[in-house]
C-alpha atoms as a PDB file:
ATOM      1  CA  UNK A   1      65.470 -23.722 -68.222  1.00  0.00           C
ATOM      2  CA  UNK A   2      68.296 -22.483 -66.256  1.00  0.00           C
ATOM      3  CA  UNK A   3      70.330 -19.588 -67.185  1.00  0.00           C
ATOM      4  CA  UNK A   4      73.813 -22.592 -67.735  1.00  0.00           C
ATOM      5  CA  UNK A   5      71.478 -24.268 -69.796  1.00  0.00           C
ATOM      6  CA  UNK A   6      70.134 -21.433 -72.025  1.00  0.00           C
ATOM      7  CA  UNK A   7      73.766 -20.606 -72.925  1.00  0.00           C
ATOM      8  CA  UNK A   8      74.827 -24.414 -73.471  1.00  0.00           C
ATOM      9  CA  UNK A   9      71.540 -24.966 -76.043  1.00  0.00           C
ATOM     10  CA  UNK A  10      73.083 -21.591 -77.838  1.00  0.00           C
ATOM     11  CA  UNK A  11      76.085 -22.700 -78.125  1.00  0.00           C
ATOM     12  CA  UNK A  12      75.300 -25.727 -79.638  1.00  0.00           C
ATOM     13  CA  UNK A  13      72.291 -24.392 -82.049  1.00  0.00           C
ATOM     14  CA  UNK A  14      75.144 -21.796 -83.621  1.00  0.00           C
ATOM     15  CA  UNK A  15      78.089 -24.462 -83.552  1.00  0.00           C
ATOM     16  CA  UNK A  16      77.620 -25.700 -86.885  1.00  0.00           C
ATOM     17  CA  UNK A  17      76.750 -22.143 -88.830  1.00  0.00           C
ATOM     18  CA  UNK A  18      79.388 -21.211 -91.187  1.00  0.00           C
ATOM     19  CA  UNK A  19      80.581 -17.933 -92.484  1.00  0.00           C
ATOM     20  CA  UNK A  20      82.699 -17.265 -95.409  1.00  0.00           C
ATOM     21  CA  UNK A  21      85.088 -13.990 -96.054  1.00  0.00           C
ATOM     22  CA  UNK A  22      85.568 -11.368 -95.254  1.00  0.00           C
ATOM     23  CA  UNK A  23      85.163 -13.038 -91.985  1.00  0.00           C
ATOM     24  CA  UNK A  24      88.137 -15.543 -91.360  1.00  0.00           C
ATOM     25  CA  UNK A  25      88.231 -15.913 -87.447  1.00  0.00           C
ATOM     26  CA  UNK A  26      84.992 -16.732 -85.414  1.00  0.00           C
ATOM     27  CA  UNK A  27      84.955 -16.940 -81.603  1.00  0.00           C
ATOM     28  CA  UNK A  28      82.435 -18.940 -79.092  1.00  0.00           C
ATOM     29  CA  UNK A  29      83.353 -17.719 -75.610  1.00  0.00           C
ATOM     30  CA  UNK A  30      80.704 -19.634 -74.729  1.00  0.00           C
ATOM     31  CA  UNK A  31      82.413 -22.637 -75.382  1.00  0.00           C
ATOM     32  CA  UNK A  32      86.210 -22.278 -74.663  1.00  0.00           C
ATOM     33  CA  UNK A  33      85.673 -19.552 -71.497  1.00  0.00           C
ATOM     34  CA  UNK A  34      82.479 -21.906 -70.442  1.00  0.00           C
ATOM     35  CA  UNK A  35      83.516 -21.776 -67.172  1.00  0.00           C
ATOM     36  CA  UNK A  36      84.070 -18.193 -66.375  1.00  0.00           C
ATOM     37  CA  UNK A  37      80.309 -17.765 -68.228  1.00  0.00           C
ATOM     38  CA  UNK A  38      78.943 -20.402 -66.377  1.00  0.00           C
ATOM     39  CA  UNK A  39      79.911 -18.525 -62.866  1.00  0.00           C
ATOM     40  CA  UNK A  40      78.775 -14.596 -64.325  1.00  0.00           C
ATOM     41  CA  UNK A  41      75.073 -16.676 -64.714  1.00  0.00           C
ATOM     42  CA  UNK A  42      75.301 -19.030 -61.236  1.00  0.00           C
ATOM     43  CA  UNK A  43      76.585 -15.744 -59.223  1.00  0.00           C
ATOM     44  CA  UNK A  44      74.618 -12.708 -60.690  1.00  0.00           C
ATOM     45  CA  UNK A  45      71.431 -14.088 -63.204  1.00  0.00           C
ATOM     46  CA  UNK A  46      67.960 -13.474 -60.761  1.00  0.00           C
ATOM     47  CA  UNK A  47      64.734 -13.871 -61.570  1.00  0.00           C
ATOM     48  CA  UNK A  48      62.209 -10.971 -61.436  1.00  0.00           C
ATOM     49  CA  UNK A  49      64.235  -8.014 -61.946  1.00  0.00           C
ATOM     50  CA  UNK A  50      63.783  -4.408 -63.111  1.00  0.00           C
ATOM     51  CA  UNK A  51      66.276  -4.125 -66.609  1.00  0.00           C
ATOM     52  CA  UNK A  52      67.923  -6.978 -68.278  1.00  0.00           C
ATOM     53  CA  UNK A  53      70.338  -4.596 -70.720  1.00  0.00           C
ATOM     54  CA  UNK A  54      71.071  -5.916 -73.937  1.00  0.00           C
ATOM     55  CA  UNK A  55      74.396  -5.442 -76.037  1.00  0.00           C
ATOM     56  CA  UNK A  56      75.151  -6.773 -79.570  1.00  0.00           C
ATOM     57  CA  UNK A  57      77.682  -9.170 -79.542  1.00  0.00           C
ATOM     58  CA  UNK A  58      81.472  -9.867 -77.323  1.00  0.00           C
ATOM     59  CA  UNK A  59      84.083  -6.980 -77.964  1.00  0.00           C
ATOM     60  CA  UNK A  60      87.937  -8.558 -78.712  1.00  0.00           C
ATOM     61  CA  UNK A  61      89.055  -7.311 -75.385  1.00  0.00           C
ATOM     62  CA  UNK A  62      86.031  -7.856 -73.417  1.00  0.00           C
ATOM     63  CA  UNK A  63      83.830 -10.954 -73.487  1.00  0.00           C
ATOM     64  CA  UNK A  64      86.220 -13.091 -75.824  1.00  0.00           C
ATOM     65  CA  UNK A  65      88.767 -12.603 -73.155  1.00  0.00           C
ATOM     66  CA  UNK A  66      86.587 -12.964 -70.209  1.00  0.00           C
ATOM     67  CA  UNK A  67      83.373 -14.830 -71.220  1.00  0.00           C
ATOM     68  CA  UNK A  68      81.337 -12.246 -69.903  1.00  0.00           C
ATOM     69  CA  UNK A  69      79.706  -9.220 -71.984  1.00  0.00           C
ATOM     70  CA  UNK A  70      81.022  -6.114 -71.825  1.00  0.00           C
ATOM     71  CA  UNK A  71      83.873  -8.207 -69.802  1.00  0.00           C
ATOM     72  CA  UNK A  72      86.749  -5.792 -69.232  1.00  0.00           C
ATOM     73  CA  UNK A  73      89.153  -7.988 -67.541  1.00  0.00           C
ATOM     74  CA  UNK A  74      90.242  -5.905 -64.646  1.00  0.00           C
ATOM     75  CA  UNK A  75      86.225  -4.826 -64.025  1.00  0.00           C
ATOM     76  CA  UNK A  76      85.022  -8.730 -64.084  1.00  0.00           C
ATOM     77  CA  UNK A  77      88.401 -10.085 -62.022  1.00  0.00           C
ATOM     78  CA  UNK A  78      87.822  -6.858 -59.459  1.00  0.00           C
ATOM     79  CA  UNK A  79      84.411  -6.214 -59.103  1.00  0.00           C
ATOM     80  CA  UNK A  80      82.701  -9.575 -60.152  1.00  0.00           C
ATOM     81  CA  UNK A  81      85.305 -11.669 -58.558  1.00  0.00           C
ATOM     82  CA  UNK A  82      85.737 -13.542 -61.883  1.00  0.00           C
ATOM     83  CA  UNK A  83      89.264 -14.856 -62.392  1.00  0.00           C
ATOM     84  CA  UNK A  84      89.519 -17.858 -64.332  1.00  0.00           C
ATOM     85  CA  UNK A  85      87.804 -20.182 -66.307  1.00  0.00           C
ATOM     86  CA  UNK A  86      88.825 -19.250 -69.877  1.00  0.00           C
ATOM     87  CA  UNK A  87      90.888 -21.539 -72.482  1.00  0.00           C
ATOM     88  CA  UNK A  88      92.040 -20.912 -75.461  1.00  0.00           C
ATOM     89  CA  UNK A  89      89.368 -21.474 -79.102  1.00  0.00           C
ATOM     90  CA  UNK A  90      91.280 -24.103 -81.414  1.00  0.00           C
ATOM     91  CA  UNK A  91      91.887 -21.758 -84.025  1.00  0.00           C
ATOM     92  CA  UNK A  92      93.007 -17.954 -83.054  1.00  0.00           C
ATOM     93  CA  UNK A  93      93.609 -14.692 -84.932  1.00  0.00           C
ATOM     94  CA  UNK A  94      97.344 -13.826 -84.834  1.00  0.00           C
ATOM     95  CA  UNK A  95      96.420 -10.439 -83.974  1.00  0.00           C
ATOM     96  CA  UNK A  96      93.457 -11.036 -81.794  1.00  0.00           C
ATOM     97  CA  UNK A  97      94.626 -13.653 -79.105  1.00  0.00           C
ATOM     98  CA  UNK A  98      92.851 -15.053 -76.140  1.00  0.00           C
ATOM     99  CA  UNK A  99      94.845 -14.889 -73.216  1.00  0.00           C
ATOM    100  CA  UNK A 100      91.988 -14.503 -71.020  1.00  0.00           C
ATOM    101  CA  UNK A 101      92.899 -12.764 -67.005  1.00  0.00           C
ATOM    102  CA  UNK A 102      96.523 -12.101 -68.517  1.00  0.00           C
ATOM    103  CA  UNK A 103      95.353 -10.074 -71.110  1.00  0.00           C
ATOM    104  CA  UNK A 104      96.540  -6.498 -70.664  1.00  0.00           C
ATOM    105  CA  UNK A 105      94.210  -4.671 -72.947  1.00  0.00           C
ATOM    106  CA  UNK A 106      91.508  -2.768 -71.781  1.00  0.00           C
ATOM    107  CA  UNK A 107      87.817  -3.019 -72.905  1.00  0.00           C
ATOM    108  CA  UNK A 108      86.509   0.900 -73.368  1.00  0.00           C
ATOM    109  CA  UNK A 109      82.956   0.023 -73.617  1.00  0.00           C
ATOM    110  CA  UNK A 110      83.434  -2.543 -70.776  1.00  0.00           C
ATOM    111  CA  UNK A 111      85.220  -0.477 -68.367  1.00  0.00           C
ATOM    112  CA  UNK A 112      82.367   2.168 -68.911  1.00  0.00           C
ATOM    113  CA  UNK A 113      79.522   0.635 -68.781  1.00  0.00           C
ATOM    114  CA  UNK A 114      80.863  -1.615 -65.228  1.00  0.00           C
ATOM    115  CA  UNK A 115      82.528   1.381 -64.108  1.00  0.00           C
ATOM    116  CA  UNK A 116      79.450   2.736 -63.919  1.00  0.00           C
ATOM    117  CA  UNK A 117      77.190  -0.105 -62.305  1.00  0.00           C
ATOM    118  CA  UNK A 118      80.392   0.128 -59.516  1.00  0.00           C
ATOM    119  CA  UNK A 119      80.294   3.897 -59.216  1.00  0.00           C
ATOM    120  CA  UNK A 120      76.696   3.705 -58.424  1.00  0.00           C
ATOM    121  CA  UNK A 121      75.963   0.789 -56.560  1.00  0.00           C
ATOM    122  CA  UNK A 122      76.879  -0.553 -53.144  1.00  0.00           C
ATOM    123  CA  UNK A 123      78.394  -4.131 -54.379  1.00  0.00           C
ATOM    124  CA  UNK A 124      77.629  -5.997 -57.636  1.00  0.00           C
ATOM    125  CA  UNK A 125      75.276  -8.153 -55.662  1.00  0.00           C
ATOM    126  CA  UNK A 126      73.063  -4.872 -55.218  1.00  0.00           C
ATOM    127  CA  UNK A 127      73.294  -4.337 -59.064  1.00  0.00           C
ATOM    128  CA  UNK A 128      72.619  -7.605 -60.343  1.00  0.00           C
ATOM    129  CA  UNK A 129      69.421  -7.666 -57.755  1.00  0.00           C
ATOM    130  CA  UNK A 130      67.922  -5.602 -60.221  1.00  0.00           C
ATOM    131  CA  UNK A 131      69.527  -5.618 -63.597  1.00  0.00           C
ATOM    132  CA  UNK A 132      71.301  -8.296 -65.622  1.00  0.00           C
ATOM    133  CA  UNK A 133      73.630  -7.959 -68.780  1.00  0.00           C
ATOM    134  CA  UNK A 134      73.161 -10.362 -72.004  1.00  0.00           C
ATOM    135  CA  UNK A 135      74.737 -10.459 -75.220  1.00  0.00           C
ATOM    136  CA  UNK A 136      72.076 -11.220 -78.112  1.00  0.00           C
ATOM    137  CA  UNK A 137      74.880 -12.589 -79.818  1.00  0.00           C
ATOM    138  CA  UNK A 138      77.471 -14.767 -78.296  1.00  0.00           C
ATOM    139  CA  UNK A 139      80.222 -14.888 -81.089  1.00  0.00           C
ATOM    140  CA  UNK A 140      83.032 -12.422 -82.197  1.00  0.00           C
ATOM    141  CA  UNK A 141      83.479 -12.228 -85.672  1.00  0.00           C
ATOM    142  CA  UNK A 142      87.127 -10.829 -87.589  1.00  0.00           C
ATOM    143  CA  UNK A 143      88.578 -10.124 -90.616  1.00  0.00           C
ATOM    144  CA  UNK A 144      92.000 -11.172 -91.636  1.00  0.00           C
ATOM    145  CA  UNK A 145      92.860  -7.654 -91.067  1.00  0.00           C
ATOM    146  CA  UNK A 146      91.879  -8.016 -86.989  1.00  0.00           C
ATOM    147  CA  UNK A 147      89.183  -5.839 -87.644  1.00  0.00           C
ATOM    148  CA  UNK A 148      85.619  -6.608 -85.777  1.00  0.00           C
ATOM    149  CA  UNK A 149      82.624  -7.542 -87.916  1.00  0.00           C
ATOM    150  CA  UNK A 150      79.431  -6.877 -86.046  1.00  0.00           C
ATOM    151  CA  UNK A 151      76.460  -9.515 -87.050  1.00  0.00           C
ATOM    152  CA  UNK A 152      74.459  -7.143 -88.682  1.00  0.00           C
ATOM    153  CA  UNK A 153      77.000  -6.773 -91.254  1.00  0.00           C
ATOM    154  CA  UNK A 154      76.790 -10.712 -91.779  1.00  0.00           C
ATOM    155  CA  UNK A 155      75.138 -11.298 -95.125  1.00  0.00           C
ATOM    156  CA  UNK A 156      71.648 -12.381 -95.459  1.00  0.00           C
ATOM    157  CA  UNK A 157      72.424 -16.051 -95.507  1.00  0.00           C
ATOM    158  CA  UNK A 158      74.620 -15.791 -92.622  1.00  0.00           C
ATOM    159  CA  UNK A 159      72.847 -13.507 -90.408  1.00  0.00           C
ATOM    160  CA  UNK A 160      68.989 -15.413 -90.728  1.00  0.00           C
ATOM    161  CA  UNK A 161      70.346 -18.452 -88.968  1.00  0.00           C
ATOM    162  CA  UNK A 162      72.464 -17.126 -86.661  1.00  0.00           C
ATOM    163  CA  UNK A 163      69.745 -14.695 -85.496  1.00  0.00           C
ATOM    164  CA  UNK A 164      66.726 -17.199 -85.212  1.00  0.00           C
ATOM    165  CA  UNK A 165      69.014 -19.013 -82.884  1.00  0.00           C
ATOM    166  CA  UNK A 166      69.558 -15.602 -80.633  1.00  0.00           C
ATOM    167  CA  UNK A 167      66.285 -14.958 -80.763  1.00  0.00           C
ATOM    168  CA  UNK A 168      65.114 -18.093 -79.335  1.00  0.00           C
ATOM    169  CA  UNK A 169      67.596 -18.175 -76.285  1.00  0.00           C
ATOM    170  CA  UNK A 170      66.740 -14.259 -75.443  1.00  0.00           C
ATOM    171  CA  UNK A 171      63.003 -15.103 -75.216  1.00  0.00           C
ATOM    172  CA  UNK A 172      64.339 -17.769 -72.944  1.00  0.00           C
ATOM    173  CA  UNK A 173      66.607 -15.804 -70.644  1.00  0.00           C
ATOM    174  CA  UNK A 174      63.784 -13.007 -70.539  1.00  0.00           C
ATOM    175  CA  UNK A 175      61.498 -15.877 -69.951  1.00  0.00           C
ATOM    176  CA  UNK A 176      64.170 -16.879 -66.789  1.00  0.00           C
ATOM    177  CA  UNK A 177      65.122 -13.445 -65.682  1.00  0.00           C
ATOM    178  CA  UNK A 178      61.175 -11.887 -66.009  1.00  0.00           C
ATOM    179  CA  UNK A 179      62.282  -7.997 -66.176  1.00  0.00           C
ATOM    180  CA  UNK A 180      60.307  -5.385 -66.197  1.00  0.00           C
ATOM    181  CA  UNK A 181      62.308  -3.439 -68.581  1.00  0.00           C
ATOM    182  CA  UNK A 182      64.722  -4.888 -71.748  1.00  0.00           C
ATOM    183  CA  UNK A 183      66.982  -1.810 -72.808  1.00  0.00           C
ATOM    184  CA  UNK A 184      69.076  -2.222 -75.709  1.00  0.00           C
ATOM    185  CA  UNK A 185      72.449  -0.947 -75.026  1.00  0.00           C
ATOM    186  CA  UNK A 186      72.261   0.597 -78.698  1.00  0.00           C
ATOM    187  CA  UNK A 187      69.879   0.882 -81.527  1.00  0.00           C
ATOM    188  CA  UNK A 188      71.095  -2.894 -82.248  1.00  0.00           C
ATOM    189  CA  UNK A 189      69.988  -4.524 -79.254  1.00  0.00           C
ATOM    190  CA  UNK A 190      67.065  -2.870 -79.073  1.00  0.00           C
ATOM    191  CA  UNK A 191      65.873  -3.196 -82.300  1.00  0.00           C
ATOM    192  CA  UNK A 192      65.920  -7.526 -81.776  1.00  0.00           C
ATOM    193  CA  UNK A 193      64.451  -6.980 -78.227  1.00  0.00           C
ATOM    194  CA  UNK A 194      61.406  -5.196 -79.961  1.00  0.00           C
ATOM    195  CA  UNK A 195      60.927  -8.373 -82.883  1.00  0.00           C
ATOM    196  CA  UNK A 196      61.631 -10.597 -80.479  1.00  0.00           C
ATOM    197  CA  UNK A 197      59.142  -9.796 -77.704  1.00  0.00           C
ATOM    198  CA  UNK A 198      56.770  -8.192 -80.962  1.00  0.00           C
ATOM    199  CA  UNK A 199      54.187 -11.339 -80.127  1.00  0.00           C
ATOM    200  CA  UNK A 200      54.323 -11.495 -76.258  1.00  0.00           C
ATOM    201  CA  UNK A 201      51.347 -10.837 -74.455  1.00  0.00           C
ATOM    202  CA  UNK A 202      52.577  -8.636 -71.721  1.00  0.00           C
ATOM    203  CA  UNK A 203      55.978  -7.705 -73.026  1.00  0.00           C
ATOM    204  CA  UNK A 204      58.898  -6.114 -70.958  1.00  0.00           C
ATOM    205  CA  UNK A 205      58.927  -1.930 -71.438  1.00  0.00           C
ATOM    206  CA  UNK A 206      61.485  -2.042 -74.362  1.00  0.00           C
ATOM    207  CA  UNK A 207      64.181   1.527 -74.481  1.00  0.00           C
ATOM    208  CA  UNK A 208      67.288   1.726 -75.344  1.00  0.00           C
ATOM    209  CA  UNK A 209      70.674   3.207 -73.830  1.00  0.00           C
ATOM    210  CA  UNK A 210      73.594   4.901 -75.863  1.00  0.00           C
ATOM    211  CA  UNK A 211      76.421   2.147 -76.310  1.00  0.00           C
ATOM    212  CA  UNK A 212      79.425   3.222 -74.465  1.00  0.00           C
ATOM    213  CA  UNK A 213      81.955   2.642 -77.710  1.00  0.00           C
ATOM    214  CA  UNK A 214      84.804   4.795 -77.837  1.00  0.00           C
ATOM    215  CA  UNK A 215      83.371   4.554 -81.700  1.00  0.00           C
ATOM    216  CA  UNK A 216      80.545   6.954 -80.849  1.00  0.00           C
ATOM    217  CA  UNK A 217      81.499  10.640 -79.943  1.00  0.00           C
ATOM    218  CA  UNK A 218      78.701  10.995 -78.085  1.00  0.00           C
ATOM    219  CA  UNK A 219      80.021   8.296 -75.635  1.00  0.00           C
ATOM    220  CA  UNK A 220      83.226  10.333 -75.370  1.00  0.00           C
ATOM    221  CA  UNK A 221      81.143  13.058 -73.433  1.00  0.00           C
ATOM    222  CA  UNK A 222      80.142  12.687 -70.320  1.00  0.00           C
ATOM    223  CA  UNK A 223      78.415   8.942 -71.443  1.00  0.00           C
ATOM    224  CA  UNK A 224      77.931   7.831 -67.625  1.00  0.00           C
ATOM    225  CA  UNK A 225      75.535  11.116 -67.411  1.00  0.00           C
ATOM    226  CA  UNK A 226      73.977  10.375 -70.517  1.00  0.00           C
ATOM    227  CA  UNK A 227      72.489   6.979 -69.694  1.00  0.00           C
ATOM    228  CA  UNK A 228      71.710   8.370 -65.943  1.00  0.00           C
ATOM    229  CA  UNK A 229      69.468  10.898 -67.876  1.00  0.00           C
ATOM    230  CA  UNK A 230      68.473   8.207 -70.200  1.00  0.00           C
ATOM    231  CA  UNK A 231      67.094   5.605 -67.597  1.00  0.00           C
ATOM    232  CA  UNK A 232      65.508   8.746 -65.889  1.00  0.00           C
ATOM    233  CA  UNK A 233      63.476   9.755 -68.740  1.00  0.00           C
ATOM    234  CA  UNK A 234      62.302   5.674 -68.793  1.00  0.00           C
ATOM    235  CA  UNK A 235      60.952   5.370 -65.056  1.00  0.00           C
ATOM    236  CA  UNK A 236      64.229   3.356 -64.216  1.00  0.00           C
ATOM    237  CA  UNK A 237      65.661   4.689 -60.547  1.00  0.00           C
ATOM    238  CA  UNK A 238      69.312   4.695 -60.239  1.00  0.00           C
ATOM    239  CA  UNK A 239      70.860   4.944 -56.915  1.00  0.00           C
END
C-alpha cells in the first residue's frame, strides 16, 4: 500500500468517530490540506530507511496549518519546498484558524525539530534518505477555550477507536517505510510504537527522543544537543 493510500484509508477509518466536550473543534489535515500531505509522502516517504520518528498528534500551528507533522510553515515552505495545498476544514475554531502558508505563527516544536534535520544535513533529500516523520495521530483536538487536547487525554470510549485505527495505518507505513529504528519523539509515541510492533517477528529497534515542546524545560536547554546525545547513545549516526 502506498504511503497516499495509507493516509487516505486513515482518514476515512477515523471520519466517522465522534467526540463530545470538552472537545468542541476537531481537525483532519488529512483531509482539507490533502494535497500538501499527499506531496510531504510522494517527495520524501522511502522505503528501507534507518529511523522513522514518531510524534503524537498535529500541533495548531504546525501540521493543521501545513498538513505535515511537526509542519512549521516557514520550515516546510523553505526547506521542503511545500507551499500550497491546504483548504480550509468546514467548521473552524474562532481562535484557532487555518490559514495554511499565510499563517504567521510559528510552530516551536516544528521549527526545532526541522531546524535541526536542516542544521545537520546537506538537503532534505539527504535527510529523508534515511529518516521519515509520522504522526500516530492525524487529528487536532480543542477546547472551546483554544486550548489543545492531546489523544491520550480522550476518554476511554473515545480514545479505543481512534487508536485501533492509528495503530493499524502505523504498522502499515512501518510495513512501507521498513526502518531499522522507530523512535518516539516522546514517551507518547513511543509507548504505541512498542504495542504496536509488541507481536512482530523482527521488530524495528524501538527508543525514544525528548519532544522539542516549548512545554518541557528540558527542551528549552540546549534540546538540539540533547537528541544528538540521545541518537548517539542508540547506534543512530548523525552527520
Amino acid at each position: 500500500m502506498t504511503p497516499e493510500k495509507i493516509a487516505r484509508a486513515l482518514s476515512r477509518s477515523i471520519g466517522g468517530l465522534n467526540f463530545a466536550p470538552p472537545v468542541v473543534h476537531v481537525y483532519n489535515p488529512l483531509r482539507y490540506a490533502r494535497e500538501a500531505h499527499d506531496t510531504y509522502l510522494s517527495t520524501y516517504c522511502r522505503t528501507n530507511i534507518d529511523v522513522l520518528l514518531l510524534g503524537m498528534n498535529p500541533g495548531p500551528w504546525g501540521m493543521a496549518q501545513t498538513g505535515v507533522p511537526f509542519g512549521d510553515v516557514t520550515q516546510v515552505a523553505q526547506w521542503l519546498g511545500i507551499r500550497a495545498g491546504v483548504k480550509r476544514p468546514r467548521k473552524e475554531h474562532p481562535k484557532r484558524p487555518i490559514l495554511g502558508f499565510e499563517c504567521e505563527r510559528n510552530e516551536v516544536s516544528g521549527t526545532r525539530l526541522w531546524g535541526w534535520a536542516r542544521e545537520r544535513f546537506a538537503s532534505a533529500d539527504a535527510f529523508f534518505d534515511r529518516f521519515f516523520v509520522w504522526n500516530y495521530c492525524p487529528l487536532a483536538f480543542m477546547e472551546d477555550s483554544g486550548r489543545n487536547r492531546t489523544p491520550d487525554k480522550l476518554p476511554a470510549n473515545e480514545r479505543e477507536p481512534l487508536f485501533d485505527a492509528c495503530n493499524v495505518a502505523l504498522n502499515r507505513i512501518i510495513s512501507h517505510t521498513q526502518p531499522t529504528h522507530v523512535i518516539g519523539i516522546g514517551k507518547f509515541a513511543e509507548t504505541r510504537a512498542s504495542l504496536v510492533l509488541a507481536s512482530a517477528s523482527h521488530p524495528p529497534h524501538i527508543g525514544t527522543i525528548l519532544h522539542p515542546s516549548p512545554a518541557s524545560p528540558a527542551a528549552n536547554r540546549g534540546w538540539a544537543e540533547k537528541v544528538d546525545e540521545q541518537f548517539a547513545a542508540m547506534g543512530i549516526d548523525i552527520p
